[in-house]
N, C-alpha and C. Protein backbone atom coordinates (compact mmCIF):
# COMPACT_ATOMS: atom_id res chain seq x y z
N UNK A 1 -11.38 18.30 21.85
CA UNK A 1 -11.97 17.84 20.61
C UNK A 1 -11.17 18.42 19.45
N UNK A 2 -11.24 17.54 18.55
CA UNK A 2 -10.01 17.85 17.20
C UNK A 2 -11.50 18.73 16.27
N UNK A 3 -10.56 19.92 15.64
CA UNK A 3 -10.61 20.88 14.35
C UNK A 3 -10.54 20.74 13.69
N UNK A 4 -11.36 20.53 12.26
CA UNK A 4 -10.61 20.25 11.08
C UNK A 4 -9.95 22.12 10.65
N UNK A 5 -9.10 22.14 10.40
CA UNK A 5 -8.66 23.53 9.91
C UNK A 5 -8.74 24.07 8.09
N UNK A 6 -8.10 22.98 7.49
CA UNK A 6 -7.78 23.04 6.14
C UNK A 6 -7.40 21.83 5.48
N UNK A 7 -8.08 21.99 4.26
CA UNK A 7 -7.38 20.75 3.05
C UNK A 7 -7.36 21.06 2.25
N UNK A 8 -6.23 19.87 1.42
CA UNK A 8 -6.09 20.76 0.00
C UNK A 8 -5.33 19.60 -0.77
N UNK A 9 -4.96 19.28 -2.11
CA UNK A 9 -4.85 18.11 -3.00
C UNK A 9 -3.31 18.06 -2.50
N UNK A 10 -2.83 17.19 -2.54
CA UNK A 10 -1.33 16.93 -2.23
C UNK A 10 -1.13 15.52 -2.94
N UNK A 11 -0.09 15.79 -4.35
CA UNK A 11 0.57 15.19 -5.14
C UNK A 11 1.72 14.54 -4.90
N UNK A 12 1.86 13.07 -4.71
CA UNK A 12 3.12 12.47 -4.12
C UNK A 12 3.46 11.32 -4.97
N UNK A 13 4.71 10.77 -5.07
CA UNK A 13 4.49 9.86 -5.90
C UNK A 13 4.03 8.50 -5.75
N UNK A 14 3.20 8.65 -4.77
CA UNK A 14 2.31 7.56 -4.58
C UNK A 14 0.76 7.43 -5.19
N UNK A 15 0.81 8.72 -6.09
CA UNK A 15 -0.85 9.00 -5.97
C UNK A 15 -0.94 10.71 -5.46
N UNK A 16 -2.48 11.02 -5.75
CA UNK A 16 -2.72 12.30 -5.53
C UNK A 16 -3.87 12.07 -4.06
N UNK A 17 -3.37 12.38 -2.68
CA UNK A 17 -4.02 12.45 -1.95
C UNK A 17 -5.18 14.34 -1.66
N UNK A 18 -6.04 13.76 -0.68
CA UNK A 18 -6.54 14.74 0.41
C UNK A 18 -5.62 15.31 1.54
N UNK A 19 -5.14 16.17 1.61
CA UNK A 19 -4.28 16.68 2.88
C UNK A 19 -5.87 17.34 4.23
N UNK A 20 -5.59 17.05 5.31
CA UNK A 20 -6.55 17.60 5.81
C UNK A 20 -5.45 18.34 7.25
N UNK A 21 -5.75 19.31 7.89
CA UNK A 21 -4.92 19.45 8.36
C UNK A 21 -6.13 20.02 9.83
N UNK A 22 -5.80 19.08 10.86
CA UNK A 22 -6.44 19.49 12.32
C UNK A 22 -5.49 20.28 13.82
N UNK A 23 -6.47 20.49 13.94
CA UNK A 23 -5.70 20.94 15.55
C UNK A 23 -6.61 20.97 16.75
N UNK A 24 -6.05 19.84 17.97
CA UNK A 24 -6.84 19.74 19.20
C UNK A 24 -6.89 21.10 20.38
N UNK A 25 -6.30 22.02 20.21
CA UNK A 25 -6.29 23.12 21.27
C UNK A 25 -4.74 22.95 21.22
N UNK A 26 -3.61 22.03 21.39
CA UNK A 26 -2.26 22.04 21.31
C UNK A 26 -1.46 21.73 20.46
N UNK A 27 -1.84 20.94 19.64
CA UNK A 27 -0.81 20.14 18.11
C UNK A 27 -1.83 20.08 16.91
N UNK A 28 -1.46 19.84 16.00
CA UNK A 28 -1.54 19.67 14.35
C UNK A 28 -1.55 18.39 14.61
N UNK A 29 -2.44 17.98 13.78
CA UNK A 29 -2.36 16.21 13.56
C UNK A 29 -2.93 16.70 11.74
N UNK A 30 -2.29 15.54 10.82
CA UNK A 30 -2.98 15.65 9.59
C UNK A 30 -3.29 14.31 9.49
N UNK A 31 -3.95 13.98 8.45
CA UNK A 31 -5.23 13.14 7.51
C UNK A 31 -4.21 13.20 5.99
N UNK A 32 -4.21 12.58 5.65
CA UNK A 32 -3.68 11.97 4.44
C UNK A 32 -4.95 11.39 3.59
N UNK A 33 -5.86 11.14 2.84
CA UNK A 33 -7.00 10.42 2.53
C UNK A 33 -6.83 10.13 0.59
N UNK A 34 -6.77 8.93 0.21
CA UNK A 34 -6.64 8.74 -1.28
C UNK A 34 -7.91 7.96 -1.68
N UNK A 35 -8.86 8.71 -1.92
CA UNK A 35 -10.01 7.66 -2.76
C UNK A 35 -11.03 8.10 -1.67
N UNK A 36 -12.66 7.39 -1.61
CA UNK A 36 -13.47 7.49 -0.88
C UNK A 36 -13.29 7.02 0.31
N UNK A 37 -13.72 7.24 1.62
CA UNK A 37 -13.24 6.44 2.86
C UNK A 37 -14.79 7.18 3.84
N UNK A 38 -15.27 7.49 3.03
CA UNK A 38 -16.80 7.81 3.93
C UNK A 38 -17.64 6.86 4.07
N UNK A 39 -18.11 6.67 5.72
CA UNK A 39 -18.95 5.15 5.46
C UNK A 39 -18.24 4.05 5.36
N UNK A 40 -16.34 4.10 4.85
CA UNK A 40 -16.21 2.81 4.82
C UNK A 40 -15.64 2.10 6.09
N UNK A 41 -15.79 0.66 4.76
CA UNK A 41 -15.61 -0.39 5.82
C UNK A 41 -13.84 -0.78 5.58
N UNK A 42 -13.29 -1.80 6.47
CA UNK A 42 -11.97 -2.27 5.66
C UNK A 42 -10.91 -1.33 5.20
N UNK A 43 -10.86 0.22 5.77
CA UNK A 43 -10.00 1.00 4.93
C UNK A 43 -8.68 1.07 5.79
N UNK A 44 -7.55 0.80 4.88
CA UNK A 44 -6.43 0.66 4.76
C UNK A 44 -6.06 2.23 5.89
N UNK A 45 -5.41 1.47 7.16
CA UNK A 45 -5.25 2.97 7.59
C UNK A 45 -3.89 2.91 8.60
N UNK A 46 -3.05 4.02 8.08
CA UNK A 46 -1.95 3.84 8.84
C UNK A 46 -1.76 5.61 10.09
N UNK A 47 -1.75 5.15 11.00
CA UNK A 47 -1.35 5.83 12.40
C UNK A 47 -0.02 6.23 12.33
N UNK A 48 0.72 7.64 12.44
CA UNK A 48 2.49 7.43 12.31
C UNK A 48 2.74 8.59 13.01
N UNK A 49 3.23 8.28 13.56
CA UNK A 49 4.10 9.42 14.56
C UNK A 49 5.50 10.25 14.12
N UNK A 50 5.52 11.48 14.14
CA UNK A 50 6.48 12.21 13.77
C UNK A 50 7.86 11.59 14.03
N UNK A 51 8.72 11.67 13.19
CA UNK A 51 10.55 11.06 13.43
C UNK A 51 11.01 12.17 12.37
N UNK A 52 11.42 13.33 13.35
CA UNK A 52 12.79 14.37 12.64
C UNK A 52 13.37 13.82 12.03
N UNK A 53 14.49 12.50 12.89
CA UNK A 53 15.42 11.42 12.44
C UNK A 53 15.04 10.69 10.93
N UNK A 54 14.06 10.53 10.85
CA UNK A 54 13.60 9.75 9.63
C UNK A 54 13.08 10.69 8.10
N UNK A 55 12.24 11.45 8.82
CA UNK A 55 11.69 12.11 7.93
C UNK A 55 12.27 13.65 7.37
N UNK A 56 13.40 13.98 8.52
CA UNK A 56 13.77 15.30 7.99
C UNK A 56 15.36 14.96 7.40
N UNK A 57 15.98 14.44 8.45
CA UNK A 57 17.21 14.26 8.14
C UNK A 57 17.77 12.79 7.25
N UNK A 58 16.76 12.08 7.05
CA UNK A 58 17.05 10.89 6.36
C UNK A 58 17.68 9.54 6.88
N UNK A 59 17.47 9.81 8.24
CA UNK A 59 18.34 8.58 9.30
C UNK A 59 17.66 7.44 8.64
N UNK A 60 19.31 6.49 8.95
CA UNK A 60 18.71 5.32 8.95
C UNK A 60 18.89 4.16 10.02
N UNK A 61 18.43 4.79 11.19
CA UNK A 61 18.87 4.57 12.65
C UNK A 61 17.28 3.96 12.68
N UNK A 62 16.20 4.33 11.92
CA UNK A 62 15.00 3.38 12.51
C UNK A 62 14.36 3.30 10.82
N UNK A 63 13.21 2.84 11.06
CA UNK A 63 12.35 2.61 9.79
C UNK A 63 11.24 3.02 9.46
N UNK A 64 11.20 4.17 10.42
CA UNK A 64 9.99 5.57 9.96
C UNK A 64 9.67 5.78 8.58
N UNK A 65 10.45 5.86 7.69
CA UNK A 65 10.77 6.61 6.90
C UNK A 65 10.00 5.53 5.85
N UNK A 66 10.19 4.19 6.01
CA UNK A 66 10.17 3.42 5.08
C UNK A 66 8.61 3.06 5.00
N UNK A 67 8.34 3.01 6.55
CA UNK A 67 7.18 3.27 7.10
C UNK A 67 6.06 3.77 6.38
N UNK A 68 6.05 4.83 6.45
CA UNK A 68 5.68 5.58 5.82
C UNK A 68 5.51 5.44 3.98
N UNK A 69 6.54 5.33 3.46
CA UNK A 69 6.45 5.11 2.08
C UNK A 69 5.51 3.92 1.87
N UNK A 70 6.10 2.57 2.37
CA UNK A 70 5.51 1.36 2.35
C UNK A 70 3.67 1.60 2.91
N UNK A 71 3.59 2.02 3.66
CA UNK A 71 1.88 2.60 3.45
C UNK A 71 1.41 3.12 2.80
N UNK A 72 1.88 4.48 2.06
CA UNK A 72 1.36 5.00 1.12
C UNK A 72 1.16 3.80 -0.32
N UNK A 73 2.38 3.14 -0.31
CA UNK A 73 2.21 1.88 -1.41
C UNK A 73 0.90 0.88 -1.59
N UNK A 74 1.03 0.92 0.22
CA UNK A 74 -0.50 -0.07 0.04
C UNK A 74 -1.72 0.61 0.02
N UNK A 75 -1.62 2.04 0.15
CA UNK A 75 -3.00 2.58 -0.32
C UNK A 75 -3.06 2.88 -1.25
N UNK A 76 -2.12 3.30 -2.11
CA UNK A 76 -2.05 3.64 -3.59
C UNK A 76 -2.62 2.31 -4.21
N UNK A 77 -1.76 1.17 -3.70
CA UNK A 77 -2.80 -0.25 -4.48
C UNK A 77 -3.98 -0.35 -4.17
N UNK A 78 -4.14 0.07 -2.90
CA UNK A 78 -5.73 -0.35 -2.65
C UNK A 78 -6.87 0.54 -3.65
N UNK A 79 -5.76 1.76 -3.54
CA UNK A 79 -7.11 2.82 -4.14
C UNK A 79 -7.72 3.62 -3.32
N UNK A 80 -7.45 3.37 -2.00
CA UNK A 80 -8.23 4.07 -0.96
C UNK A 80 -7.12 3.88 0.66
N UNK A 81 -7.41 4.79 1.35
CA UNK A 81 -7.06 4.59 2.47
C UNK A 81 -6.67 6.27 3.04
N UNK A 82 -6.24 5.92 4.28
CA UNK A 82 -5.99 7.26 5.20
C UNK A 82 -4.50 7.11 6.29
N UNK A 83 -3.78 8.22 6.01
CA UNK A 83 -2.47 8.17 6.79
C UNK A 83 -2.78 9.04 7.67
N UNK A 84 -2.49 8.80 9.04
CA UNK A 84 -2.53 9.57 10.26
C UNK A 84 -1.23 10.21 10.71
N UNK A 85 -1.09 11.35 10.56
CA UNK A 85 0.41 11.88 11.32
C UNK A 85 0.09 12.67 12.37
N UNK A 86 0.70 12.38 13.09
CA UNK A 86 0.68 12.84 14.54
C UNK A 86 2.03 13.31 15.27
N UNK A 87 2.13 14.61 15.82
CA UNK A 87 2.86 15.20 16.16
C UNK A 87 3.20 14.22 17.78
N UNK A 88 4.28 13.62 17.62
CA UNK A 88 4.41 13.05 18.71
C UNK A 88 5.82 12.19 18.60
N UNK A 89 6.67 12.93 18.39
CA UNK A 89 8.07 12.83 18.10
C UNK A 89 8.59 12.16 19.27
N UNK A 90 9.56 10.79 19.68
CA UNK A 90 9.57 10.01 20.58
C UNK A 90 8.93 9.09 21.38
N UNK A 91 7.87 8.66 20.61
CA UNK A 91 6.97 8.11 21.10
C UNK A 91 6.10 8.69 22.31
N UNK A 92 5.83 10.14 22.09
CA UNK A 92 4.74 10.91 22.72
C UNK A 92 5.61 11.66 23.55
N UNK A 93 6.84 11.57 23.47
CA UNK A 93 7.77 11.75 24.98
C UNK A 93 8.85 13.11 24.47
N UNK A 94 8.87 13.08 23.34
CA UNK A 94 9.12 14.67 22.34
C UNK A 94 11.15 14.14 22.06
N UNK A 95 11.77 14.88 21.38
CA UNK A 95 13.21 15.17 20.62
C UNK A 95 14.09 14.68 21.34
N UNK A 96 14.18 15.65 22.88
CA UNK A 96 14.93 15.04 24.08
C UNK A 96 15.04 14.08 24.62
N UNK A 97 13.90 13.43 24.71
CA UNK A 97 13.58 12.06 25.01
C UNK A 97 14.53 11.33 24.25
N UNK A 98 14.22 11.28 22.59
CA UNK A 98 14.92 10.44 22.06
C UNK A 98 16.51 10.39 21.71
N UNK A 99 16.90 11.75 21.99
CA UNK A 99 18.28 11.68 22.34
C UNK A 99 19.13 11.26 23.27
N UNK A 100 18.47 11.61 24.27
CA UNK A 100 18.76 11.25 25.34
C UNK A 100 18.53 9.47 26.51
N UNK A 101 17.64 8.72 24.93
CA UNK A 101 17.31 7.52 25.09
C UNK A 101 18.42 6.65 24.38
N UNK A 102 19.03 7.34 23.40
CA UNK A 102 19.95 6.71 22.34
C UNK A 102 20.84 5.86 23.20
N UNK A 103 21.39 5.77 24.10
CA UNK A 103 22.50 5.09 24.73
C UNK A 103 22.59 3.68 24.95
N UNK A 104 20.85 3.89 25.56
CA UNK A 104 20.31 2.52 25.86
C UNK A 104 19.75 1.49 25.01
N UNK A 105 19.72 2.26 23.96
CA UNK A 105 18.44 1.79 22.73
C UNK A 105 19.02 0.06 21.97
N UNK A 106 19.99 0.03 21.73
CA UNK A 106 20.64 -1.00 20.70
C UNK A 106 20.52 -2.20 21.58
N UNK A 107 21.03 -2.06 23.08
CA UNK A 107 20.82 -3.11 24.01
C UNK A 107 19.56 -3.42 24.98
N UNK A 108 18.60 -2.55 24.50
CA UNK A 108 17.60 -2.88 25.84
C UNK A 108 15.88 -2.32 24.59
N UNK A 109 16.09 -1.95 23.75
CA UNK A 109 14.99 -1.64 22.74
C UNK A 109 14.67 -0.18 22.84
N UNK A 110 13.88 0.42 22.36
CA UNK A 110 13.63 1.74 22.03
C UNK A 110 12.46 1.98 23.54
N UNK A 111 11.33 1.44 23.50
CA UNK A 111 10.37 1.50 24.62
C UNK A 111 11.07 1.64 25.98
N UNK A 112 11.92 0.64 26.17
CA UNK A 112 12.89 0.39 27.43
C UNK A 112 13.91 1.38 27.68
N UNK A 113 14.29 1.73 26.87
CA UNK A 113 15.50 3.08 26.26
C UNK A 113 15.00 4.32 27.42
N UNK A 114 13.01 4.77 26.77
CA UNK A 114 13.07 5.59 26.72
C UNK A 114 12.63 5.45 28.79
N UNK A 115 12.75 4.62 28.91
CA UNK A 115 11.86 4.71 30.58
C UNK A 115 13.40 4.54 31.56
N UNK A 116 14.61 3.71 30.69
CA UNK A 116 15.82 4.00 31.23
C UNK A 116 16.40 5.93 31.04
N UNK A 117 16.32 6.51 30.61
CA UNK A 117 16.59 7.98 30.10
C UNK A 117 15.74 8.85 31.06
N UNK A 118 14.26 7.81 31.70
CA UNK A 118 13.64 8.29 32.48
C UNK A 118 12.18 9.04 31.98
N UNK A 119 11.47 8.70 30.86
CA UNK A 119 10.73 9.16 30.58
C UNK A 119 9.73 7.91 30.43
N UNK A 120 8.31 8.08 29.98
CA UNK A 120 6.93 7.25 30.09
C UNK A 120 7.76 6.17 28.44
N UNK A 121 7.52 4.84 28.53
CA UNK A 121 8.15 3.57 27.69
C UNK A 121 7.11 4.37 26.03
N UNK A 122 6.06 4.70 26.64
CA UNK A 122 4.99 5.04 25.09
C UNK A 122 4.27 5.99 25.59
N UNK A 123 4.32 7.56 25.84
CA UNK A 123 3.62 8.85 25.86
C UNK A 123 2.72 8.94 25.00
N UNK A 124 2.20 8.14 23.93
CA UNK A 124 1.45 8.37 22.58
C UNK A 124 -0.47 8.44 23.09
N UNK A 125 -1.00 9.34 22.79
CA UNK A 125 -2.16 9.43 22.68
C UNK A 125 -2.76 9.16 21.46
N UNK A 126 -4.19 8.00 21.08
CA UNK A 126 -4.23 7.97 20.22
C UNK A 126 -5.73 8.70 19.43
N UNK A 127 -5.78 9.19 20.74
CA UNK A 127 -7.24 10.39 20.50
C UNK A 127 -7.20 11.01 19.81
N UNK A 128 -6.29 11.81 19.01
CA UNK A 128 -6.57 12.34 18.09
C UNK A 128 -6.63 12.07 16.59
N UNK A 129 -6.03 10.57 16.65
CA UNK A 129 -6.03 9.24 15.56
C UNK A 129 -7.86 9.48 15.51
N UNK A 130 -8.40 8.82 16.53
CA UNK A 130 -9.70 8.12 16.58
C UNK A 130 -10.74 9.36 16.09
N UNK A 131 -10.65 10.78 16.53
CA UNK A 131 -11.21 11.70 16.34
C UNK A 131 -11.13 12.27 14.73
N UNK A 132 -9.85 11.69 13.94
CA UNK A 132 -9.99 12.11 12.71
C UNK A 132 -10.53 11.02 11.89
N UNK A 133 -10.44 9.55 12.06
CA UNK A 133 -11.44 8.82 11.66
C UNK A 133 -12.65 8.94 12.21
N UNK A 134 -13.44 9.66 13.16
CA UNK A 134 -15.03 10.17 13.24
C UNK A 134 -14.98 10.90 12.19
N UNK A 135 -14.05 11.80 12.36
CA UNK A 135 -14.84 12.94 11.42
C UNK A 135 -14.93 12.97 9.87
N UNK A 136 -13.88 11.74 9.16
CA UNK A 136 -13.91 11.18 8.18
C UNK A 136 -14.85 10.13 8.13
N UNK A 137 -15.51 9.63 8.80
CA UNK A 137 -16.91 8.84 8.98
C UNK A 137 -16.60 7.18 8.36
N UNK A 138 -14.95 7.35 8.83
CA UNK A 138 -14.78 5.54 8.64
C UNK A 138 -15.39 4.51 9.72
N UNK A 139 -16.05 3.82 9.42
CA UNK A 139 -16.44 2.64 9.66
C UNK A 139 -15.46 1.77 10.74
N UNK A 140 -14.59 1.37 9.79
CA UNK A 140 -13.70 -0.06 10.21
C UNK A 140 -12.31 0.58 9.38
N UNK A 141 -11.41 -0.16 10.39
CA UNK A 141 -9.87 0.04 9.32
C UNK A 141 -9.25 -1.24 9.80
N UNK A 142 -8.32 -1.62 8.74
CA UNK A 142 -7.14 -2.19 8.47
C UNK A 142 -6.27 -1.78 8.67
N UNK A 143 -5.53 -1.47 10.19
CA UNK A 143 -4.56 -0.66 10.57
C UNK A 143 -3.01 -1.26 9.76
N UNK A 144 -2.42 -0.26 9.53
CA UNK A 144 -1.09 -0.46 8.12
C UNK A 144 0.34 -0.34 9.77
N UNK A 145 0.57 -1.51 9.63
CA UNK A 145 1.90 -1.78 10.78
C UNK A 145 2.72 -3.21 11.57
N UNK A 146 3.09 -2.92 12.50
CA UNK A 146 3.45 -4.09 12.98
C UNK A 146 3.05 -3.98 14.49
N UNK A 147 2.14 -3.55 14.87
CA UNK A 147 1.35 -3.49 16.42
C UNK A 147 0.28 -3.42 16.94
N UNK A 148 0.37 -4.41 16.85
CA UNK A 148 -1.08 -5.19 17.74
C UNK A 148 -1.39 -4.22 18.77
N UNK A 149 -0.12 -3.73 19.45
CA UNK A 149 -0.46 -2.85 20.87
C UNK A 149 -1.26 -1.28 20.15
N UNK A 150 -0.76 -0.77 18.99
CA UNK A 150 -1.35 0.18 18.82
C UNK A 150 -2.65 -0.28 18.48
N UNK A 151 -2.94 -1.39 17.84
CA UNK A 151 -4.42 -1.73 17.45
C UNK A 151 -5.10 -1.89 18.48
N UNK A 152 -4.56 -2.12 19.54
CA UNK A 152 -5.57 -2.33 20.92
C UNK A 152 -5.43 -0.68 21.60
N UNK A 153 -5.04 -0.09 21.18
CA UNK A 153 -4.92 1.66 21.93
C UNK A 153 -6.18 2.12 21.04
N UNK A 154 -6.00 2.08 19.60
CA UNK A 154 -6.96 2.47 18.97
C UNK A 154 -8.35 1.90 19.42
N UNK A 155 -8.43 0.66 19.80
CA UNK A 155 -9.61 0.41 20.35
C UNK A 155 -10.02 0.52 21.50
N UNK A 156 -9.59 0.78 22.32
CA UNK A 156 -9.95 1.85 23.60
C UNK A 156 -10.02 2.81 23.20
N UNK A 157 -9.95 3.61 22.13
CA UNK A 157 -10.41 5.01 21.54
C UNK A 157 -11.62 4.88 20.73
N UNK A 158 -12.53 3.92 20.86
CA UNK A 158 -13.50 3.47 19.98
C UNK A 158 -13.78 3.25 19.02
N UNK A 159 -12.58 2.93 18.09
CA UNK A 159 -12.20 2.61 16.65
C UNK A 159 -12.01 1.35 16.85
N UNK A 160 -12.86 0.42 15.54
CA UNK A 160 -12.89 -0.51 14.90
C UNK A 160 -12.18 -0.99 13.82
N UNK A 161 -11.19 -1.61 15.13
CA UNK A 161 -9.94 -2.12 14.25
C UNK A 161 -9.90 -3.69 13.44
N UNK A 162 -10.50 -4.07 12.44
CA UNK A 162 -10.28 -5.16 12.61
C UNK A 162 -9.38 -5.70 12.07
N UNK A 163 -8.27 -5.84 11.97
CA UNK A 163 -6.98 -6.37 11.85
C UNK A 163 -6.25 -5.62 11.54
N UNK A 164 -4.76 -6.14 11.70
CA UNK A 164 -3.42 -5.31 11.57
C UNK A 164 -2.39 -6.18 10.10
N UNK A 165 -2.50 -5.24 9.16
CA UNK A 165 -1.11 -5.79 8.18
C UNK A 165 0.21 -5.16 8.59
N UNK A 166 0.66 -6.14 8.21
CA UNK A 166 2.19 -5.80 7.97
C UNK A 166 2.89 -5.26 7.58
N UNK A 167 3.49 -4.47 7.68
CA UNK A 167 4.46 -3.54 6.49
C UNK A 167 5.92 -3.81 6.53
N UNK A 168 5.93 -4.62 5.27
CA UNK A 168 7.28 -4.73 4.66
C UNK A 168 8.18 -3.74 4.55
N UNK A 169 9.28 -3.78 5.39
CA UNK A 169 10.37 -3.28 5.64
C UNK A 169 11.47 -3.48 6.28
N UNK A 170 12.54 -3.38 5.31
CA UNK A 170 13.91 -3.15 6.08
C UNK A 170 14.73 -2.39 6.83
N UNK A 171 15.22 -3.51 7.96
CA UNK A 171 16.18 -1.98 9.14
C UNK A 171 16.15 -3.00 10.07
């Protein structure tokens, strides 16, 4: 079961969010939250998985990065919404994985990459997604992406997904 540990105002130039910061017994997952989202319905909510590549070093080998910005955009318009980060660098499968997937990646896709390299195609748990929308007491979301497959993971986690937008981006 997820912890809430700490929060605190975090100023970006998207807007002034909620930082919330959890931990299940093994990883940090944070909460991002801009505006009310208690009780609601319809809230703008994006799921994102850690990318070193994207987010530390500035690659532009995938579209994490943009990812990311481009959600915060649509919650800043909305006025409301919640970003999920989740420690789960490689698609659940961790650093090595994705280095060691690189070879395959351009000709066979990233999922396929990572099960040629020899590791699980998507390691991602999304339990600790679903556990920080309980405890933020959302309702329903508007998952912020391009995957239907994660919208159907989230709902085997008992989150009420009802539809998936798009996020505009290049790469």
């Amino acid at each position: 079961m997820i912890k809430r540990l700490a929060s605190r105002e975090l100023r970006t130039k998207f807007g002034t969010f909620i930082e919330i910061l959890y931990y299940d017994g093994q990883k940090e997952s944070i909460g991002i939250v801009m505006g009310d989202v208690s009780d609601g319905d319809n809230v703008l909510c994006r799921v994102h998985s850690h990318c070193i590549g994207a987010h530390v070093f500035s690659s532009i080998e995938c579209t994490c990065r943009e990812e990311m910005e481009a959600a915060q955009t649509e919650i800043q318009n909305e006025g409301r919404g919640v970003i999920i980060w989740l420690d789960q660098e490689g698609k659940g499968n961790g650093h090595l994985a994705l280095i060691q997937s690189i070879p395959f990646k351009k000709e066979f896709g990233q999922a396929k990459a990572y099960a040629m390299a020899g590791y699980k195609a998507d390691a991602r748990s999304y339990t600790p997604a679903a556990q920080i929308l309980a405890d933020l007491k959302v309702r329903s979301i508007i998952l912020l992406g391009n995957s239907e497959g994660k919208a159907d993971e989230l709902r085997k986690e008992s989150v009420n997904v009802l539809g998936v937008r798009a996020l505009a981006v290049s790469g």
